[in-house]
PDB file of N, CA and C in Angstrom:
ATOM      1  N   UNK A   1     105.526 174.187 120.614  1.00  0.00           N
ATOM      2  CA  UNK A   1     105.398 173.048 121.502  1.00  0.00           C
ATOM      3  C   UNK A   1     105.824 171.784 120.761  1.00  0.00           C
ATOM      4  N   UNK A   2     106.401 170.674 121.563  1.00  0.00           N
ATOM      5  CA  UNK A   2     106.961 169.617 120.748  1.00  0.00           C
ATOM      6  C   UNK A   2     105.722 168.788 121.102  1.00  0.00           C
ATOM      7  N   UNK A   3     105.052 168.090 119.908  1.00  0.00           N
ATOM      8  CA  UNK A   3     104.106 166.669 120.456  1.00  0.00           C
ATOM      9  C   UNK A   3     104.689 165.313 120.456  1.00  0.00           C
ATOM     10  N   UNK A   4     105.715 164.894 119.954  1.00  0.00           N
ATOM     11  CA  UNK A   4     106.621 163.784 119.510  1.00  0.00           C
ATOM     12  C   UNK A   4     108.089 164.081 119.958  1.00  0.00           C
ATOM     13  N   UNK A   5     108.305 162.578 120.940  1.00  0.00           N
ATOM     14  CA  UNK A   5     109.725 162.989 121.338  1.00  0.00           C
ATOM     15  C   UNK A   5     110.195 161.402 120.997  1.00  0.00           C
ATOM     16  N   UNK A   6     111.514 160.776 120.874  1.00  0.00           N
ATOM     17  CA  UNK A   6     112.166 159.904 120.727  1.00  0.00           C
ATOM     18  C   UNK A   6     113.057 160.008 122.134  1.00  0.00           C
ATOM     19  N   UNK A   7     112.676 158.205 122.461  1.00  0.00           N
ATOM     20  CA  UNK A   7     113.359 157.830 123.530  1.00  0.00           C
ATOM     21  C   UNK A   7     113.167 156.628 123.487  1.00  0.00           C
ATOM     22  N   UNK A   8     114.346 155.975 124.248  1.00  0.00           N
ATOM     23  CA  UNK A   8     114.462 154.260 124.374  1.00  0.00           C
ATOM     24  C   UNK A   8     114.187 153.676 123.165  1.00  0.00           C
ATOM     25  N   UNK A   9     114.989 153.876 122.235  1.00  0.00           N
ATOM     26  CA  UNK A   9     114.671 153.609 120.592  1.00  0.00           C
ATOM     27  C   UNK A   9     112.932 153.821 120.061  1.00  0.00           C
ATOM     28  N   UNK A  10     111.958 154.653 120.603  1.00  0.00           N
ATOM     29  CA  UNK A  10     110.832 154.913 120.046  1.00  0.00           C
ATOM     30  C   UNK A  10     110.232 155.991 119.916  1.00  0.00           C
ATOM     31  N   UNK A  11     109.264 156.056 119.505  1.00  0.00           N
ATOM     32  CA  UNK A  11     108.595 157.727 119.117  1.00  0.00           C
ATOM     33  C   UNK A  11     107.422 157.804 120.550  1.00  0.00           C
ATOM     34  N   UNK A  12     107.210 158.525 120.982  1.00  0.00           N
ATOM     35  CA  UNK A  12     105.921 159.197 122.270  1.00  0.00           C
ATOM     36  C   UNK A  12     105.497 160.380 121.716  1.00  0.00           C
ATOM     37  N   UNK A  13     104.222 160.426 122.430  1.00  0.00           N
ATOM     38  CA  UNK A  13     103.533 161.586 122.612  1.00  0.00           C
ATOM     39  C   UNK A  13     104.347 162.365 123.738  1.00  0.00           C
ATOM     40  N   UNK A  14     104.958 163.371 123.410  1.00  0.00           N
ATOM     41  CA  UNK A  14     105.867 164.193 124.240  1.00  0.00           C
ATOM     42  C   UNK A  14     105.352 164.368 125.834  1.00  0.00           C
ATOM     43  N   UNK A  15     106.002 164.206 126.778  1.00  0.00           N
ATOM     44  CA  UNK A  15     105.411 164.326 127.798  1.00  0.00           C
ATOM     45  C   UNK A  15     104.485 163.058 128.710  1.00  0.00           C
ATOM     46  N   UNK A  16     104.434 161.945 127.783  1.00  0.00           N
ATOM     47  CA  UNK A  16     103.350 161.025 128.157  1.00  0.00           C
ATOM     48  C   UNK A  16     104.505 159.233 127.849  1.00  0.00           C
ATOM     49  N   UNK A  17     103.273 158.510 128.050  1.00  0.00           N
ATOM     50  CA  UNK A  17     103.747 157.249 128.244  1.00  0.00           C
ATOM     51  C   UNK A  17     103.580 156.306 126.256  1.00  0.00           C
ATOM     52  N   UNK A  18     102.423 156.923 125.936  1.00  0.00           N
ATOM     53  CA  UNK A  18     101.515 156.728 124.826  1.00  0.00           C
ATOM     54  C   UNK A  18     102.488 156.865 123.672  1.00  0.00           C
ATOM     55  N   UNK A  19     102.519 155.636 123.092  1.00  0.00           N
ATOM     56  CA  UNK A  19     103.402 155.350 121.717  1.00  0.00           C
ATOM     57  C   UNK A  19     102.777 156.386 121.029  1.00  0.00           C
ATOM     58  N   UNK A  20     103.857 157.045 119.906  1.00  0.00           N
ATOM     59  CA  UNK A  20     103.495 157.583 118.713  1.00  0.00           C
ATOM     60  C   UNK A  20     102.915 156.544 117.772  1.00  0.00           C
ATOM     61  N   UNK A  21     103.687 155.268 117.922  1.00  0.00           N
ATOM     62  CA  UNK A  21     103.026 154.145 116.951  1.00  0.00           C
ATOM     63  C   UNK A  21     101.117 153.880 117.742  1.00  0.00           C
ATOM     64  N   UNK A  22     100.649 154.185 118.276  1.00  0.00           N
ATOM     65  CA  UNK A  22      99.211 154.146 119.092  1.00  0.00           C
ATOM     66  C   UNK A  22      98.642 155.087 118.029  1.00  0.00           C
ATOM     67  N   UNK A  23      99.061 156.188 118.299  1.00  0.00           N
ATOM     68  CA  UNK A  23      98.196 157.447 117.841  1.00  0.00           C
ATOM     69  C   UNK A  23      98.176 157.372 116.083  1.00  0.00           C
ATOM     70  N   UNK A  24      98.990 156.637 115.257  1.00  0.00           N
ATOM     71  CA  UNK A  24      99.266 156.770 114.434  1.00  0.00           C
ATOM     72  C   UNK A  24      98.589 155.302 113.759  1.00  0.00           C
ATOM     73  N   UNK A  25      98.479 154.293 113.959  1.00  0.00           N
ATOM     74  CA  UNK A  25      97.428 153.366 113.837  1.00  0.00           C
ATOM     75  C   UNK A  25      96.239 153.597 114.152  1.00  0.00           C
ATOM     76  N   UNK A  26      95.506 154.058 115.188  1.00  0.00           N
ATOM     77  CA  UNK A  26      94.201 154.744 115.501  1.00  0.00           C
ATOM     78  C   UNK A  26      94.035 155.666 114.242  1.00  0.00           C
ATOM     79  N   UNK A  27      94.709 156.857 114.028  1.00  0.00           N
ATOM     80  CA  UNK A  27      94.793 157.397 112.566  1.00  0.00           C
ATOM     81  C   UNK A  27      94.575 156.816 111.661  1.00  0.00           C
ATOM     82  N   UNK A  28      95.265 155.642 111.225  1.00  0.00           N
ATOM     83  CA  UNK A  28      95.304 155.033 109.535  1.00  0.00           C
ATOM     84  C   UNK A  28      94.426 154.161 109.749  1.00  0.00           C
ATOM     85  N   UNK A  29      93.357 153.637 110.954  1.00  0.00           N
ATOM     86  CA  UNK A  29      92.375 153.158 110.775  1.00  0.00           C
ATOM     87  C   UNK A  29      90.964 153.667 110.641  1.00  0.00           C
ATOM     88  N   UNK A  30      91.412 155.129 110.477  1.00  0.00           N
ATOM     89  CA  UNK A  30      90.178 156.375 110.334  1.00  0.00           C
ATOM     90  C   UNK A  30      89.766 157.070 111.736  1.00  0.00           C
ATOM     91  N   UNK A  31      90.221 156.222 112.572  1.00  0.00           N
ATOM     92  CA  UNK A  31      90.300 157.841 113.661  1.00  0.00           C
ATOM     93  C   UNK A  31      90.476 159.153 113.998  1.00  0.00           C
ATOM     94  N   UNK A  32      89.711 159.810 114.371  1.00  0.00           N
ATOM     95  CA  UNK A  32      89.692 161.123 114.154  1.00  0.00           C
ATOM     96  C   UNK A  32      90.462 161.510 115.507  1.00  0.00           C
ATOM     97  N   UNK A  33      90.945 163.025 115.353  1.00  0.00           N
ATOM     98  CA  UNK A  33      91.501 163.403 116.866  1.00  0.00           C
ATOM     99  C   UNK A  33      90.882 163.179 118.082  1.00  0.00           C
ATOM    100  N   UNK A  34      89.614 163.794 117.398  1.00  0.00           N
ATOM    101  CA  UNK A  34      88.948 163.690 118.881  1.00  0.00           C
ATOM    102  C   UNK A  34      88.791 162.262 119.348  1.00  0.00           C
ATOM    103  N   UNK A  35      88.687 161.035 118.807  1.00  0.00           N
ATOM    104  CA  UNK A  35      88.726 159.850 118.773  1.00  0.00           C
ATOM    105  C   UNK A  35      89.878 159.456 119.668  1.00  0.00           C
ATOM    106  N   UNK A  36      90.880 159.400 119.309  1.00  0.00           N
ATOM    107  CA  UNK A  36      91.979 159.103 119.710  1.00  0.00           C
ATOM    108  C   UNK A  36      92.441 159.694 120.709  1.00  0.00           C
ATOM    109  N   UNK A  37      91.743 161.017 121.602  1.00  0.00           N
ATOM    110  CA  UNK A  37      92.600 162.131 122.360  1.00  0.00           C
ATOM    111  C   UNK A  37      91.207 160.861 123.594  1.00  0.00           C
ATOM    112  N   UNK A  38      90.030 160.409 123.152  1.00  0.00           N
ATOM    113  CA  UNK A  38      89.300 160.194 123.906  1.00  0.00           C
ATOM    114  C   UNK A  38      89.819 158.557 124.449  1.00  0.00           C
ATOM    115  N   UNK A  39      90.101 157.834 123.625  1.00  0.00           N
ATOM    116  CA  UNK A  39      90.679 156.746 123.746  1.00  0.00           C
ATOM    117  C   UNK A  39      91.714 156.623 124.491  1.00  0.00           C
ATOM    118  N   UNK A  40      93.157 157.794 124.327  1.00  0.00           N
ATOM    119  CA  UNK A  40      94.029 157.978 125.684  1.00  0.00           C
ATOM    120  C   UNK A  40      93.804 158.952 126.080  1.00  0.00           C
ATOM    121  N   UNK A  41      93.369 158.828 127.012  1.00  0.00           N
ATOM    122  CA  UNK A  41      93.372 159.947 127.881  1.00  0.00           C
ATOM    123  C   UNK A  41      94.636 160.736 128.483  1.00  0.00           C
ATOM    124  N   UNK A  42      95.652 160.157 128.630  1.00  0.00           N
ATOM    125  CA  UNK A  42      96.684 160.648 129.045  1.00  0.00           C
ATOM    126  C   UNK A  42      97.267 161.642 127.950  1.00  0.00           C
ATOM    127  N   UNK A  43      96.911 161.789 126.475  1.00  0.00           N
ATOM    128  CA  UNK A  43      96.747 163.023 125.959  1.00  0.00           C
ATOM    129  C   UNK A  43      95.595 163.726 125.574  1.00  0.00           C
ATOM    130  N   UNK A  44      96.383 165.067 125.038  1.00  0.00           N
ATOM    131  CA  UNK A  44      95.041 166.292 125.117  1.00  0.00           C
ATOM    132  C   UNK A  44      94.825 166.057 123.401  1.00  0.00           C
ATOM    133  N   UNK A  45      93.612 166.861 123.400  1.00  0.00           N
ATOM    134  CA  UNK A  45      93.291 167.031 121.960  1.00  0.00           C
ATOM    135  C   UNK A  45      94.557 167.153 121.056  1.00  0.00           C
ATOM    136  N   UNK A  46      94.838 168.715 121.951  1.00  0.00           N
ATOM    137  CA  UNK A  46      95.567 168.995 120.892  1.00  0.00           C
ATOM    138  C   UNK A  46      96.811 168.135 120.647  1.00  0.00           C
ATOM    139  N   UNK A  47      97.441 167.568 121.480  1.00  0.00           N
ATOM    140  CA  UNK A  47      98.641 166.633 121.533  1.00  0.00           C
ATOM    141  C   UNK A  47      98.251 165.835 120.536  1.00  0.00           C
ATOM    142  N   UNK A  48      96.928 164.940 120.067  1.00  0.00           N
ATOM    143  CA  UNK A  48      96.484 164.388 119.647  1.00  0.00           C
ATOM    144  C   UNK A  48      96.486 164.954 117.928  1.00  0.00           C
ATOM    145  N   UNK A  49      96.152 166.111 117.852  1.00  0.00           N
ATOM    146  CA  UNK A  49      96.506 166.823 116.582  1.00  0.00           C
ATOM    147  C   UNK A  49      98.059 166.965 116.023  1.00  0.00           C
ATOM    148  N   UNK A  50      99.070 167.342 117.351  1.00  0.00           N
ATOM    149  CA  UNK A  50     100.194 167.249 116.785  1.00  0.00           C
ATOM    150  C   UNK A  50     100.860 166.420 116.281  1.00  0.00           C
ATOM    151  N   UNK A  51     100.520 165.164 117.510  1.00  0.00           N
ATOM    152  CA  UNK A  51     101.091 164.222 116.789  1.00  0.00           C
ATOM    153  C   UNK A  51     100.959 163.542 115.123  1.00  0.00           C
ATOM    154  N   UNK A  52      99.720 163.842 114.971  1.00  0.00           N
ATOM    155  CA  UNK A  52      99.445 163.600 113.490  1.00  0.00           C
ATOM    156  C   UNK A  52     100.319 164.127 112.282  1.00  0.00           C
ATOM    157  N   UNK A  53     100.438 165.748 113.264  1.00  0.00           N
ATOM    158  CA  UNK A  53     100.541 166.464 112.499  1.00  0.00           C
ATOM    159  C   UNK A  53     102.300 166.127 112.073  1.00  0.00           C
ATOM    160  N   UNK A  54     102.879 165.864 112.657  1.00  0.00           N
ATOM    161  CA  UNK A  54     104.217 165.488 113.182  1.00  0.00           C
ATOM    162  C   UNK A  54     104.339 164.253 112.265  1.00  0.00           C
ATOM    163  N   UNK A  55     103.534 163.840 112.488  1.00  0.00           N
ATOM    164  CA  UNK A  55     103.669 162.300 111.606  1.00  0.00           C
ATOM    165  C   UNK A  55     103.234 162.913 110.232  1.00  0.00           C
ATOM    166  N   UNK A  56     102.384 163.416 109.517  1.00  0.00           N
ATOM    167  CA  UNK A  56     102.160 163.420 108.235  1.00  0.00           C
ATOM    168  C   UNK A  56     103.529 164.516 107.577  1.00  0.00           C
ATOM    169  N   UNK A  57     104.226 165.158 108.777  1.00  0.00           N
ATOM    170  CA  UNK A  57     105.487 166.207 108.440  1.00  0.00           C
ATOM    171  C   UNK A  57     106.561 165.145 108.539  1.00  0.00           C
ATOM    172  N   UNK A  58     106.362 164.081 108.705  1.00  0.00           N
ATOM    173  CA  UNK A  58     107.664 162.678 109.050  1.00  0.00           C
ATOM    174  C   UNK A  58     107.585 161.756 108.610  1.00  0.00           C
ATOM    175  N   UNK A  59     106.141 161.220 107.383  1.00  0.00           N
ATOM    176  CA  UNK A  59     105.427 160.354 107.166  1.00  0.00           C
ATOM    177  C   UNK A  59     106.796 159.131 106.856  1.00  0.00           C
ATOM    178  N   UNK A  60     107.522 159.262 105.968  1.00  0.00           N
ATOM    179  CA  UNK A  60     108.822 158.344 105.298  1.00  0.00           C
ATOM    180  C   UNK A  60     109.317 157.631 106.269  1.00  0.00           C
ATOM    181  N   UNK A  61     109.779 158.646 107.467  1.00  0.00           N
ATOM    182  CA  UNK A  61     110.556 158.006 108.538  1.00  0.00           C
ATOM    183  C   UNK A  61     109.883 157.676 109.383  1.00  0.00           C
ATOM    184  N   UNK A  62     108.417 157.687 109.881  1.00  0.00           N
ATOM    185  CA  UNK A  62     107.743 156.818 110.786  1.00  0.00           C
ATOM    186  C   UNK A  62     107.390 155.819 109.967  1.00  0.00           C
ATOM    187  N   UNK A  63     106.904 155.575 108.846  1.00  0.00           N
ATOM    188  CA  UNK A  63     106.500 154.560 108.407  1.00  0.00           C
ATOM    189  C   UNK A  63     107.473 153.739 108.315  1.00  0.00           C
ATOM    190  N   UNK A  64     109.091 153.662 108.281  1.00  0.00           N
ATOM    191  CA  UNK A  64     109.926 152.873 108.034  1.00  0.00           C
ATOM    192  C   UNK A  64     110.216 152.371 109.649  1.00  0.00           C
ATOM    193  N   UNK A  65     110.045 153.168 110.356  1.00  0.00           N
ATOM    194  CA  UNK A  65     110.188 153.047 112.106  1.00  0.00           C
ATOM    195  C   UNK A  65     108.962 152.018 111.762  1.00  0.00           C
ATOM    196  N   UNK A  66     107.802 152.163 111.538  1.00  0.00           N
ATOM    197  CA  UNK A  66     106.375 151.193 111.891  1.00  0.00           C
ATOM    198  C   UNK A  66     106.844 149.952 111.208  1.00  0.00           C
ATOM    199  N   UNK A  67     107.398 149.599 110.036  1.00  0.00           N
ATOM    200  CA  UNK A  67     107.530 148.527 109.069  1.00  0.00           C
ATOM    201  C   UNK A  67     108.368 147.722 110.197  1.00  0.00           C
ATOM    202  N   UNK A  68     109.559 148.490 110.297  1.00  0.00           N
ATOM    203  CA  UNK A  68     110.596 147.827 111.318  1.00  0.00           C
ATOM    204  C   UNK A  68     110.157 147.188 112.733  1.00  0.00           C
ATOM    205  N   UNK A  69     109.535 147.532 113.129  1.00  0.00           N
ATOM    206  CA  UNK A  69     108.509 147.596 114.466  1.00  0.00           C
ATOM    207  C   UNK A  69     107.846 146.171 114.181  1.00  0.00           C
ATOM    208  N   UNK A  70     107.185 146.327 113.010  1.00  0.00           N
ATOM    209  CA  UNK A  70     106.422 144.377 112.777  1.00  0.00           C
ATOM    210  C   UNK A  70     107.028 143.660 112.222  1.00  0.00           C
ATOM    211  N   UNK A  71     108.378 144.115 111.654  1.00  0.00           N
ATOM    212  CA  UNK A  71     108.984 142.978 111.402  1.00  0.00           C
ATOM    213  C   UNK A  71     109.879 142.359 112.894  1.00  0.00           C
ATOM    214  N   UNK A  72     110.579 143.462 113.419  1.00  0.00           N
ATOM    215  CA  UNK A  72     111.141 142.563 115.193  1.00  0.00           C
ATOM    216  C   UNK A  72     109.664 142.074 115.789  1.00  0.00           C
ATOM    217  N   UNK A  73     108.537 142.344 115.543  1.00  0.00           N
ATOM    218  CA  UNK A  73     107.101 141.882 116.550  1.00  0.00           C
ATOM    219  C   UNK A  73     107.145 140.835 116.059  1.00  0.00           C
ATOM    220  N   UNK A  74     107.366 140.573 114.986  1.00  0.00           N
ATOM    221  CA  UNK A  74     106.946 138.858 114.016  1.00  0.00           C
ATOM    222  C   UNK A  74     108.121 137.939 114.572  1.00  0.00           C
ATOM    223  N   UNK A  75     109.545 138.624 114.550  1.00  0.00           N
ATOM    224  CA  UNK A  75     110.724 138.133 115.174  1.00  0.00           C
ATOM    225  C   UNK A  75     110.778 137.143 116.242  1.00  0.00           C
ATOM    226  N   UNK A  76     109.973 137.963 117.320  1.00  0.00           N
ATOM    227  CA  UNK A  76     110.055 137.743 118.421  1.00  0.00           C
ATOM    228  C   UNK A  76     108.795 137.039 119.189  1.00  0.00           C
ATOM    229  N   UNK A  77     107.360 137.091 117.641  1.00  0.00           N
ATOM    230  CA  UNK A  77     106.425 135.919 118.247  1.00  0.00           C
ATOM    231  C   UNK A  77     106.725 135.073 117.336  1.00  0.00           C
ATOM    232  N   UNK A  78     107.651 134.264 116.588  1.00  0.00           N
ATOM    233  CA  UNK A  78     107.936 133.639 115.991  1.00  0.00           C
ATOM    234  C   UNK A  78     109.471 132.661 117.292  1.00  0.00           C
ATOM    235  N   UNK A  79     109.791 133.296 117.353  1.00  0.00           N
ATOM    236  CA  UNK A  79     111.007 133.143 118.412  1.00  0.00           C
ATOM    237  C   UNK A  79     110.251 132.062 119.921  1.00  0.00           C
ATOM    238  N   UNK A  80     108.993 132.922 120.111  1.00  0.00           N
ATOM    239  CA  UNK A  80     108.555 132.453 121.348  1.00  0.00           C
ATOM    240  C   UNK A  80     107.577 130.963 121.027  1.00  0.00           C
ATOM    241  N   UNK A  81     107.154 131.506 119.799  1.00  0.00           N
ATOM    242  CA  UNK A  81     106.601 130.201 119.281  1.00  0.00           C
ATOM    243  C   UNK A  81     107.212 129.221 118.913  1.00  0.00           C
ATOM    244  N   UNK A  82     108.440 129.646 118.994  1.00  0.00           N
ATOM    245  CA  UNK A  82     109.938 128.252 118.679  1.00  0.00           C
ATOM    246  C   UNK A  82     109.865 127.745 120.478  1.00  0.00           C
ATOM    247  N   UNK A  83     110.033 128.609 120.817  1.00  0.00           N
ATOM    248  CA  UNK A  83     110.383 128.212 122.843  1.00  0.00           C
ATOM    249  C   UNK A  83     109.235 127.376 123.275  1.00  0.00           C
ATOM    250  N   UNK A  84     108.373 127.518 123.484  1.00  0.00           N
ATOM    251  CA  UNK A  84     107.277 126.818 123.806  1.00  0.00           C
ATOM    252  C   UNK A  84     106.267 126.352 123.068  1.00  0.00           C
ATOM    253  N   UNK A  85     106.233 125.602 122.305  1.00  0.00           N
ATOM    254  CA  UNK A  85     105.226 125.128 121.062  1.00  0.00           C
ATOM    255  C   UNK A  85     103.703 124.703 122.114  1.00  0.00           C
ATOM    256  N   UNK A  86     104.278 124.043 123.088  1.00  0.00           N
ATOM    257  CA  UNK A  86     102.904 123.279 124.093  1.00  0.00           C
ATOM    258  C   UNK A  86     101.544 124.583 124.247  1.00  0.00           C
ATOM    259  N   UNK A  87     102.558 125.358 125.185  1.00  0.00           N
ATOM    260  CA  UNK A  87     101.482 126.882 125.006  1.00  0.00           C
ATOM    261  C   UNK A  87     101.205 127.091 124.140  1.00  0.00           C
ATOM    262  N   UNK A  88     101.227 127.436 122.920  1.00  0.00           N
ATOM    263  CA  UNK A  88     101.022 128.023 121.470  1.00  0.00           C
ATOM    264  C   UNK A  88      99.351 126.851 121.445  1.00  0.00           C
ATOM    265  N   UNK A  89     100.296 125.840 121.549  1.00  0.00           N
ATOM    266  CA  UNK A  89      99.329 124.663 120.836  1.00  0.00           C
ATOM    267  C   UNK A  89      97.863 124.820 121.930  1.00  0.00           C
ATOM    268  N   UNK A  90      98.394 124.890 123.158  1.00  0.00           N
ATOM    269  CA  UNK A  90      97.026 125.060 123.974  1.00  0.00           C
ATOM    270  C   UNK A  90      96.372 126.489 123.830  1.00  0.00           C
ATOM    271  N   UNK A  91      96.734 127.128 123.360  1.00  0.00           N
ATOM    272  CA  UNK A  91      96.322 128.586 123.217  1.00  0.00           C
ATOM    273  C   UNK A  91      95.321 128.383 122.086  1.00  0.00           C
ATOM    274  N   UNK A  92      96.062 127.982 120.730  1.00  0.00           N
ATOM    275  CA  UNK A  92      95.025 127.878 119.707  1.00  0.00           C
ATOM    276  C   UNK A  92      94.202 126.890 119.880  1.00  0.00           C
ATOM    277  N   UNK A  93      94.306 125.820 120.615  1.00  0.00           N
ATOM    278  CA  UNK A  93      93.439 125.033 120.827  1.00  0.00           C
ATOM    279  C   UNK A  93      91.882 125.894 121.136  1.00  0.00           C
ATOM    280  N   UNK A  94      92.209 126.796 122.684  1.00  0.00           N
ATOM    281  CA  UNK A  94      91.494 127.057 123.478  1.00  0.00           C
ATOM    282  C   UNK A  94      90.868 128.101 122.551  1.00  0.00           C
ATOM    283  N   UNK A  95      91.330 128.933 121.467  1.00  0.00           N
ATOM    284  CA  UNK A  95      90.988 130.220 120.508  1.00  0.00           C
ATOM    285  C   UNK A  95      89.621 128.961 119.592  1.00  0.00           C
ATOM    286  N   UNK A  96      90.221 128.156 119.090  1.00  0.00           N
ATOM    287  CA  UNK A  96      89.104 127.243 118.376  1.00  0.00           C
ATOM    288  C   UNK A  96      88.162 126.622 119.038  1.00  0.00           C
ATOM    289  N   UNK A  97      88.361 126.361 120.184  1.00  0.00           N
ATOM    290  CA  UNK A  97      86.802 125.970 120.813  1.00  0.00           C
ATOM    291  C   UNK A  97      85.932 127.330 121.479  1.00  0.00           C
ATOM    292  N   UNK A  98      86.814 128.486 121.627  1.00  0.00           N
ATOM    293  CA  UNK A  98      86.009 129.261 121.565  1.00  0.00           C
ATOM    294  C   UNK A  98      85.052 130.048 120.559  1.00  0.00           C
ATOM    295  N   UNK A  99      85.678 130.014 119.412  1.00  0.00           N
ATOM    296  CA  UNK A  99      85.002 130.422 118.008  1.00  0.00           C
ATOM    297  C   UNK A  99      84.140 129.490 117.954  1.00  0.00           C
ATOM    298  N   UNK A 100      84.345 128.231 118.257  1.00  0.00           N
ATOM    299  CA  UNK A 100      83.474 126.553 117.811  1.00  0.00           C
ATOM    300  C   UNK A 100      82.222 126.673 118.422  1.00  0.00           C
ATOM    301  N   UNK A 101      82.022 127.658 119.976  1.00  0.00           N
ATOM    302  CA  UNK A 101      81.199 128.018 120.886  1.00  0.00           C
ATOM    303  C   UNK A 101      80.361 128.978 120.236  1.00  0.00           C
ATOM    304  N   UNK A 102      80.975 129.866 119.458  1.00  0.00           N
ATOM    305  CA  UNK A 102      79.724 131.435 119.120  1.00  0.00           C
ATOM    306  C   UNK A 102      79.412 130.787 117.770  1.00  0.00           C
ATOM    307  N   UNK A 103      79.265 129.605 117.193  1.00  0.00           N
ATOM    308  CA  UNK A 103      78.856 129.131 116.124  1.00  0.00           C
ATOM    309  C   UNK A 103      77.352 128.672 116.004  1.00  0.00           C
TER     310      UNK A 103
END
């Protein structure tokens, strides 16, 4: 059975909607299968095992796929934070009076 398929430049849980990059952060933050199969539901346990398993048999080349992945994410909230500074600025505004609140 395949648990990992590549499409639209990314890795999935074969059959499903659910990033391989999902299942694989839930992992390296100590998630266990059953953890993670419970968290999406749209996969099964075992999908949840393969994919791991898939990833620790691919570890080099997903991790260079994941590196690449936050460096275009930084790209592109860096980009948006060039486009609209006003939002940004009211956003963190609104993030600091909310922290300022649970103080």
């Amino acid at each position: 059975m395949e648990y990992v398929e590549s499409r639209n430049g990314g890795y999935y849980v074969a059959g499903t909607r659910v990033s391989l990059d999902s299942v694989i952060y839930a992992f390296l933050r100590g998630e266990s299968a059953d953890e993670i199969a419970d968290a999406y539901r749209a996969i099964t346990l075992e999908q949840a095992y393969g994919s791991i398993a898939w990833y620790l048999a691919h570890r080099e080349t997903v991790d260079e796929y994941l590196r690449e992945g936050k460096i275009e994410f930084e790209r592109m909230r860096q980009e948006a934070r060039r486009r609209d500074p006003a939002f940004y600025a009211k956003l963190e505004a609104a993030r600091d009076a909310l922290a300022n609140r649970h103080r």
